[in-house]
N, C-alpha and C. Protein backbone atom coordinates (compact mmCIF):
# COMPACT_ATOMS: atom_id res chain seq x y z
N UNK A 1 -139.01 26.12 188.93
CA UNK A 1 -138.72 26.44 190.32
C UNK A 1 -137.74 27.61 190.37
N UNK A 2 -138.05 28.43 191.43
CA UNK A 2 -137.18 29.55 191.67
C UNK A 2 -135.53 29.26 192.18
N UNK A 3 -134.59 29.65 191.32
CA UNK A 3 -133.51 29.69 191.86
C UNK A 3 -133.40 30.26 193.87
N UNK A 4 -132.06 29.90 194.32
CA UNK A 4 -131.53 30.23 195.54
C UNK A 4 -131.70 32.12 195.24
N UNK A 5 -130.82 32.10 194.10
CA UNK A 5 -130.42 33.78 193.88
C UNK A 5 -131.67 34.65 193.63
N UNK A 6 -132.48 34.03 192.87
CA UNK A 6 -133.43 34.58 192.53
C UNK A 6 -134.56 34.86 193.34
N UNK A 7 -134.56 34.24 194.48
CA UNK A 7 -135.62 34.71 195.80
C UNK A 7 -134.75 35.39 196.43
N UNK A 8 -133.30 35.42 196.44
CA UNK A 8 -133.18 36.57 197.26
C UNK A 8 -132.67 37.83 196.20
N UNK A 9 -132.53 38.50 195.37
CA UNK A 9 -133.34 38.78 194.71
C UNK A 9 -134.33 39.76 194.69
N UNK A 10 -135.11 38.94 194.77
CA UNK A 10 -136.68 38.99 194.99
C UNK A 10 -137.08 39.55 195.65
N UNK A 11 -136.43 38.76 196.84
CA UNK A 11 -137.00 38.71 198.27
C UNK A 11 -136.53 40.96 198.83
N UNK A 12 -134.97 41.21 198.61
CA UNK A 12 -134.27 42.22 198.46
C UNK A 12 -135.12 43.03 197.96
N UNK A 13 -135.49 43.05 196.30
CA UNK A 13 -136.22 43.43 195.86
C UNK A 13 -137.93 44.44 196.46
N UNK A 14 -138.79 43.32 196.85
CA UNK A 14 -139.76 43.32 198.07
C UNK A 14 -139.55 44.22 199.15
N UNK A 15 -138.71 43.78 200.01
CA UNK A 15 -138.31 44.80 200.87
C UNK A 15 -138.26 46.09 200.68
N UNK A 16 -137.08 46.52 199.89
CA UNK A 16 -136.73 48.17 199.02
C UNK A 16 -137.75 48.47 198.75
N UNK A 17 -138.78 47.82 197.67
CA UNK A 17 -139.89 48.49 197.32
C UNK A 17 -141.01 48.95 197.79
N UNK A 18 -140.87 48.31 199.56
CA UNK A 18 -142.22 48.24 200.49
C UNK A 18 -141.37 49.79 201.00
N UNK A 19 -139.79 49.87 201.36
CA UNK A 19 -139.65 51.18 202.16
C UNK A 19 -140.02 52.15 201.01
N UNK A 20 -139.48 51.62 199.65
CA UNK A 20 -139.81 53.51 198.73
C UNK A 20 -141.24 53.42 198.72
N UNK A 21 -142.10 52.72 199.17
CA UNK A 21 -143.60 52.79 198.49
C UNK A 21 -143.79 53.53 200.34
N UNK A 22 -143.46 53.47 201.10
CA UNK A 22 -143.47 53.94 202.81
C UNK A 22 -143.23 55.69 202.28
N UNK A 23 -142.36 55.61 201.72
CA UNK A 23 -141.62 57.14 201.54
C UNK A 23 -142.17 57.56 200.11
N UNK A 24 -142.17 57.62 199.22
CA UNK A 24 -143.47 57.38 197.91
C UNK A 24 -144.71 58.46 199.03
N UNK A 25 -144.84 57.32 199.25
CA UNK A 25 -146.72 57.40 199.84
C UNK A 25 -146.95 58.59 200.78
N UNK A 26 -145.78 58.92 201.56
CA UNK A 26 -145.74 59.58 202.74
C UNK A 26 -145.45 61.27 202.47
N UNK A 27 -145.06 60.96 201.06
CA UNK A 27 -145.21 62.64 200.40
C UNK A 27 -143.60 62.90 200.59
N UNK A 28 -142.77 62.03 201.07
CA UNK A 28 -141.19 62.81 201.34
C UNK A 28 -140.39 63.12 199.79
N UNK A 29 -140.71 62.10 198.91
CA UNK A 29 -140.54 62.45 197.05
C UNK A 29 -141.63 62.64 196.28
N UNK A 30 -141.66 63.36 195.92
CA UNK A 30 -142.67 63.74 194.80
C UNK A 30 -142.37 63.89 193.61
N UNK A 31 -141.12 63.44 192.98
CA UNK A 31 -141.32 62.95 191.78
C UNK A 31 -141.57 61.80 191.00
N UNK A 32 -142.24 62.12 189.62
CA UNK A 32 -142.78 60.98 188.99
C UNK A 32 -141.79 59.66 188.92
N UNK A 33 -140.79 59.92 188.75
CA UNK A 33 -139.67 59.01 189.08
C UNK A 33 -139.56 57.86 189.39
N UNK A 34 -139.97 57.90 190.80
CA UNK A 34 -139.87 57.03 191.72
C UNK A 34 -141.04 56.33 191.62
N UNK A 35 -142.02 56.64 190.67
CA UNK A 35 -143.24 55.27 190.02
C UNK A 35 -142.46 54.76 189.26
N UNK A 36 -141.69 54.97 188.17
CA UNK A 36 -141.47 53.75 187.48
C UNK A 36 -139.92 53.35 188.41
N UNK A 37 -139.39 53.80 189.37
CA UNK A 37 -138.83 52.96 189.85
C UNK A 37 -139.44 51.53 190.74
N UNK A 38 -140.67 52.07 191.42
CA UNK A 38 -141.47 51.29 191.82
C UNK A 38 -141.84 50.22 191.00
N UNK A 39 -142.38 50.58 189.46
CA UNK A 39 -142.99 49.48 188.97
C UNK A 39 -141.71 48.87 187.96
N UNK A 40 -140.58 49.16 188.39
CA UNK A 40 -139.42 48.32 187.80
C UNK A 40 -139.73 47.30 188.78
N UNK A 41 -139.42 47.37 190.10
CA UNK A 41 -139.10 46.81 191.03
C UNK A 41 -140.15 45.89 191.26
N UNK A 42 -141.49 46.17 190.91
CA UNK A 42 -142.62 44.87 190.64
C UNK A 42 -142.26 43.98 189.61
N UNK A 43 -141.96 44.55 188.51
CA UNK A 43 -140.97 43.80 187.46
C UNK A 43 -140.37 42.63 188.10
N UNK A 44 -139.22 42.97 188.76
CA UNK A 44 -137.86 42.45 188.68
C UNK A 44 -138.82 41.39 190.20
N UNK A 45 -139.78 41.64 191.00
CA UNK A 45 -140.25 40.60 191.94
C UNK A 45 -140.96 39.51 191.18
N UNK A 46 -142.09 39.96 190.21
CA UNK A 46 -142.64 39.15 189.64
C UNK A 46 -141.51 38.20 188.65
N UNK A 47 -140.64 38.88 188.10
CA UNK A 47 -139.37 37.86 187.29
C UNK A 47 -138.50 36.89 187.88
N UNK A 48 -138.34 37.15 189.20
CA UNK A 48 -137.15 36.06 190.19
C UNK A 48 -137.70 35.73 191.48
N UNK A 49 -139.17 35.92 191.94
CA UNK A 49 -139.15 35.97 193.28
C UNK A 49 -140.26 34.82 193.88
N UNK A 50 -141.12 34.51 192.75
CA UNK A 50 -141.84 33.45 192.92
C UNK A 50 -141.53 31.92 192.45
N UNK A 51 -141.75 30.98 193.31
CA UNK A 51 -141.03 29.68 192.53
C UNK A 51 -142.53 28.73 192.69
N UNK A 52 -142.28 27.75 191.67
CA UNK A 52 -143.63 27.43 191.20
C UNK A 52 -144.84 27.10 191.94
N UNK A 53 -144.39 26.14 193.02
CA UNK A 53 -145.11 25.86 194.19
C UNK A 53 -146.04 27.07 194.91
N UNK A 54 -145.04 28.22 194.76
CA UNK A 54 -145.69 29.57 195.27
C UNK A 54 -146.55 30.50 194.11
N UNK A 55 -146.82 29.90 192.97
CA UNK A 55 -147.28 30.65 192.20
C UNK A 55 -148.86 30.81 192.67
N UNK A 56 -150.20 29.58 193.13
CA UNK A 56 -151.14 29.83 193.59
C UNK A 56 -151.49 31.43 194.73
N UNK A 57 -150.32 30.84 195.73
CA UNK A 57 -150.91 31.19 196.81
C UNK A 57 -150.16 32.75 196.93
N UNK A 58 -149.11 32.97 195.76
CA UNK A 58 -148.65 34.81 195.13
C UNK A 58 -150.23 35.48 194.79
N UNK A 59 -150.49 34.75 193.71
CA UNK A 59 -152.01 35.36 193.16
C UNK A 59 -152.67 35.83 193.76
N UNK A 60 -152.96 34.46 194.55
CA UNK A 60 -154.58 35.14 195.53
C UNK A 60 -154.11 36.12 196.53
N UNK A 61 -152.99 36.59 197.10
CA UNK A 61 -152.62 37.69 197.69
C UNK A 61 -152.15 38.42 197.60
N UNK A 62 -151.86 38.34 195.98
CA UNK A 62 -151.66 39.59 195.22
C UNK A 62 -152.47 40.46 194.59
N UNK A 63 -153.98 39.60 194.21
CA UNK A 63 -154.51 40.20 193.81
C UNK A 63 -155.86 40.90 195.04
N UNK A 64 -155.56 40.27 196.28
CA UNK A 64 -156.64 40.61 197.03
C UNK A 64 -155.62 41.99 197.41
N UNK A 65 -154.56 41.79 197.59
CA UNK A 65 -153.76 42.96 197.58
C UNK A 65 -154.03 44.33 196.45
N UNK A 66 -153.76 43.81 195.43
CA UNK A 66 -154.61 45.68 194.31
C UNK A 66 -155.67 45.26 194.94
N UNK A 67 -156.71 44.54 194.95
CA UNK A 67 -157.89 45.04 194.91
C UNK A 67 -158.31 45.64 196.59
N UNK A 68 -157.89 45.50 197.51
CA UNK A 68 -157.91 46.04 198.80
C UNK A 68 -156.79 47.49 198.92
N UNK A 69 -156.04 48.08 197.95
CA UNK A 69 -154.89 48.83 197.82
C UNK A 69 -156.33 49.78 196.91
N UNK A 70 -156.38 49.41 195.70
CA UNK A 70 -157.28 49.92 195.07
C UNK A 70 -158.50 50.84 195.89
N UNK A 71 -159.64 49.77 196.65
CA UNK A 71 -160.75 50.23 196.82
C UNK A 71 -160.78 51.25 198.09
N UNK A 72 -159.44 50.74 199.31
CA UNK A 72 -158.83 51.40 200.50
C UNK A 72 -158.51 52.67 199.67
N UNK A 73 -157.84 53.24 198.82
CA UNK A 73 -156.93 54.48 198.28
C UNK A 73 -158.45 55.33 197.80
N UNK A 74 -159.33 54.30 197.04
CA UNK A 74 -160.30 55.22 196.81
C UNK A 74 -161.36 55.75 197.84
N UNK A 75 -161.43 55.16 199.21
CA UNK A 75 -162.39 55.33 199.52
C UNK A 75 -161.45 56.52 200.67
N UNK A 76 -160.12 55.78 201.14
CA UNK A 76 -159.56 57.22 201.96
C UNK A 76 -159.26 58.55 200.93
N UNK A 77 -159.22 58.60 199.72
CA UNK A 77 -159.21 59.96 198.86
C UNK A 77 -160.28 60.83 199.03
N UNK A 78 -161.65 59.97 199.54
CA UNK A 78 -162.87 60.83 199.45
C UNK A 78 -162.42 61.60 201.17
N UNK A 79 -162.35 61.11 201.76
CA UNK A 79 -162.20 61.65 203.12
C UNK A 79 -160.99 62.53 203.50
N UNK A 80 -159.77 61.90 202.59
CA UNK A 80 -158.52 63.10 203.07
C UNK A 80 -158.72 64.61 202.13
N UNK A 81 -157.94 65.23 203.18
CA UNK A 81 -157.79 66.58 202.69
C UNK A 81 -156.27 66.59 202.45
N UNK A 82 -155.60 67.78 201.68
CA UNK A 82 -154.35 67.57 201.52
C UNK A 82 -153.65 67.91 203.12
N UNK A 83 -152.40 67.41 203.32
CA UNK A 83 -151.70 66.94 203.98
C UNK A 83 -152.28 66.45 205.72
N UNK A 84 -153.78 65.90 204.91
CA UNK A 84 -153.89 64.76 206.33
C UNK A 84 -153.22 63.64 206.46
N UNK A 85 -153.38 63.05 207.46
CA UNK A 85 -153.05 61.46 207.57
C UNK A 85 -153.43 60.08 206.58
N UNK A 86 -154.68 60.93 206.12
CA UNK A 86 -155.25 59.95 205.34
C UNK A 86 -154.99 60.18 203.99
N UNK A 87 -154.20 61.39 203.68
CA UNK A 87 -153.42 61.64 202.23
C UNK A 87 -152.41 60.62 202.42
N UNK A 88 -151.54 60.64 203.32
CA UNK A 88 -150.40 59.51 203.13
C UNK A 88 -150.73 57.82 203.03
N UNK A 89 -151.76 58.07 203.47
CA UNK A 89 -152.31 56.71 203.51
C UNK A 89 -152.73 55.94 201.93
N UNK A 90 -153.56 57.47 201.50
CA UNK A 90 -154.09 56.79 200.01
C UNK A 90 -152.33 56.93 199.28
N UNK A 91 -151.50 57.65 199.56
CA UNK A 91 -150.19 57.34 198.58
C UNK A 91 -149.80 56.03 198.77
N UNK A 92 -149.73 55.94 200.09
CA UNK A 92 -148.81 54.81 200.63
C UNK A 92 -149.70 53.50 199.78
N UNK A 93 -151.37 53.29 199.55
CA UNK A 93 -152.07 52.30 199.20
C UNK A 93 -151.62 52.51 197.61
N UNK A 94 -151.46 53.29 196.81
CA UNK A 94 -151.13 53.86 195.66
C UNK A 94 -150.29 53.42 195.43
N UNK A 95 -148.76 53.73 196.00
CA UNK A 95 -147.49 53.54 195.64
C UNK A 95 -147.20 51.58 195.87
N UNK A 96 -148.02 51.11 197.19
CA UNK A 96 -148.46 49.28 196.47
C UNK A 96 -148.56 48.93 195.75
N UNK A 97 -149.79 49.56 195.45
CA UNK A 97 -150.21 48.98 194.37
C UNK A 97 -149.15 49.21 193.03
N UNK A 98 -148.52 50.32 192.94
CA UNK A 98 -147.72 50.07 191.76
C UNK A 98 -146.85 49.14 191.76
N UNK A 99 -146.11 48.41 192.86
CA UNK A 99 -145.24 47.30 193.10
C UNK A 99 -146.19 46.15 192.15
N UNK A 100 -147.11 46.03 192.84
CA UNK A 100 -147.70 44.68 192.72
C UNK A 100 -148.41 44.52 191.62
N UNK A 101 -149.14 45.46 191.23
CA UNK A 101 -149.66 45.36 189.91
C UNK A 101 -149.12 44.63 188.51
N UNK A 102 -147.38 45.22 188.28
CA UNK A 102 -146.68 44.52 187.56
C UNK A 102 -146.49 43.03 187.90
N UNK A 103 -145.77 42.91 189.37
CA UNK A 103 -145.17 41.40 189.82
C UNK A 103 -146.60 40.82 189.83
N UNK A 104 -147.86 41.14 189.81
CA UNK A 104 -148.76 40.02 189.25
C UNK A 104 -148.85 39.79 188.02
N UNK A 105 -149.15 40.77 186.92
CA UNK A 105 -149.00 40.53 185.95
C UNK A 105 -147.99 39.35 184.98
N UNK A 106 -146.54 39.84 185.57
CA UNK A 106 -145.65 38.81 185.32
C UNK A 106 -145.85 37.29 185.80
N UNK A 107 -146.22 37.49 186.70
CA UNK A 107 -146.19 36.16 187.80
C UNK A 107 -147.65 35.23 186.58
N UNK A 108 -148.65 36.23 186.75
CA UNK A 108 -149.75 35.41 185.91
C UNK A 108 -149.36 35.39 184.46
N UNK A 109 -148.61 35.86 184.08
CA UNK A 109 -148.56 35.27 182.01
C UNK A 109 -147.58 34.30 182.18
N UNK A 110 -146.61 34.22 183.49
CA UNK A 110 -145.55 33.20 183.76
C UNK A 110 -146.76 31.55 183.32
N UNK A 111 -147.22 31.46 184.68
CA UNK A 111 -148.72 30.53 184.96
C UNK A 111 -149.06 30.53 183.62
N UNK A 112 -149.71 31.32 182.85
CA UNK A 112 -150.41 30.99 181.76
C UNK A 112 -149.46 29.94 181.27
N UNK A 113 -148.34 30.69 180.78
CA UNK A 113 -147.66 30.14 179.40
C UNK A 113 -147.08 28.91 179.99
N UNK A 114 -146.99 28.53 181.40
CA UNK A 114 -146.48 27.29 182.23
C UNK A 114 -147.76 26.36 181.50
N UNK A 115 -148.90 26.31 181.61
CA UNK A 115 -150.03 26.20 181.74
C UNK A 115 -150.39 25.41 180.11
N UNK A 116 -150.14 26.60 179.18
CA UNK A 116 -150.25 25.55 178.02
C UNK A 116 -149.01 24.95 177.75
N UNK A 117 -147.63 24.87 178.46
CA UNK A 117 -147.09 23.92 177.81
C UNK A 117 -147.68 22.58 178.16
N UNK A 118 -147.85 22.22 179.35
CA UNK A 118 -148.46 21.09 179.60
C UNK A 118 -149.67 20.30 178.97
């Protein structure tokens, strides 16, 4: 089970990473940088932010999350031109997905290895 500290945390965590992935996405930084600050910050959600009860119902909306971040970024890339609306859009789906990609990852080898101790 998730500590008190560790969902918030988490929770802190989440937040910050939804505004830099807002500003990320929106073209205001453009350095590489601020991806692996992003995918620290999926890190550090997937490490303290889920508690066990919440591990199902993280998954399935994490992963419908990349995969709707994913197929949305690819399909507005075909249509934007540079600095349309729909350029910020595929960053903004981009710079998600780098959050979440990790904090699933973590979250699911957590589950696994929960999984065979039992």
């Amino acid at each position: 089970m998730a500590k008190k500290g560790g969902n918030l945390i988490g929770g802190w965590a989440f937040l910050v990473g939804v505004v830099i992935a807002l500003i990320v996405g929106v073209g205001f930084v453009n350095d590489p940088t601020w991806s692996v600050i992003l995918f620290v910050i999926g890190l550090i959600i997937g490490l303290s932010n889920v508690a066990d009860e919440e591990v199902s119902p993280f998954l399935m909306s994490a992963v419908v999350l990349i995969i709707a971040t994913h197929f949305g970024a690819d399909m507005f890339k075909d249509m934007a031109s540079q600095g349309d609306i729909l350029s910020s859009i595929v960053g903004i789906l981009n710079a998600l997905k780098t959050i979440f990609v990790p904090a699933t990852v973590i979250v699911a080898v957590k589950n696994v290895f929960g999984l065979a101790k039992h």
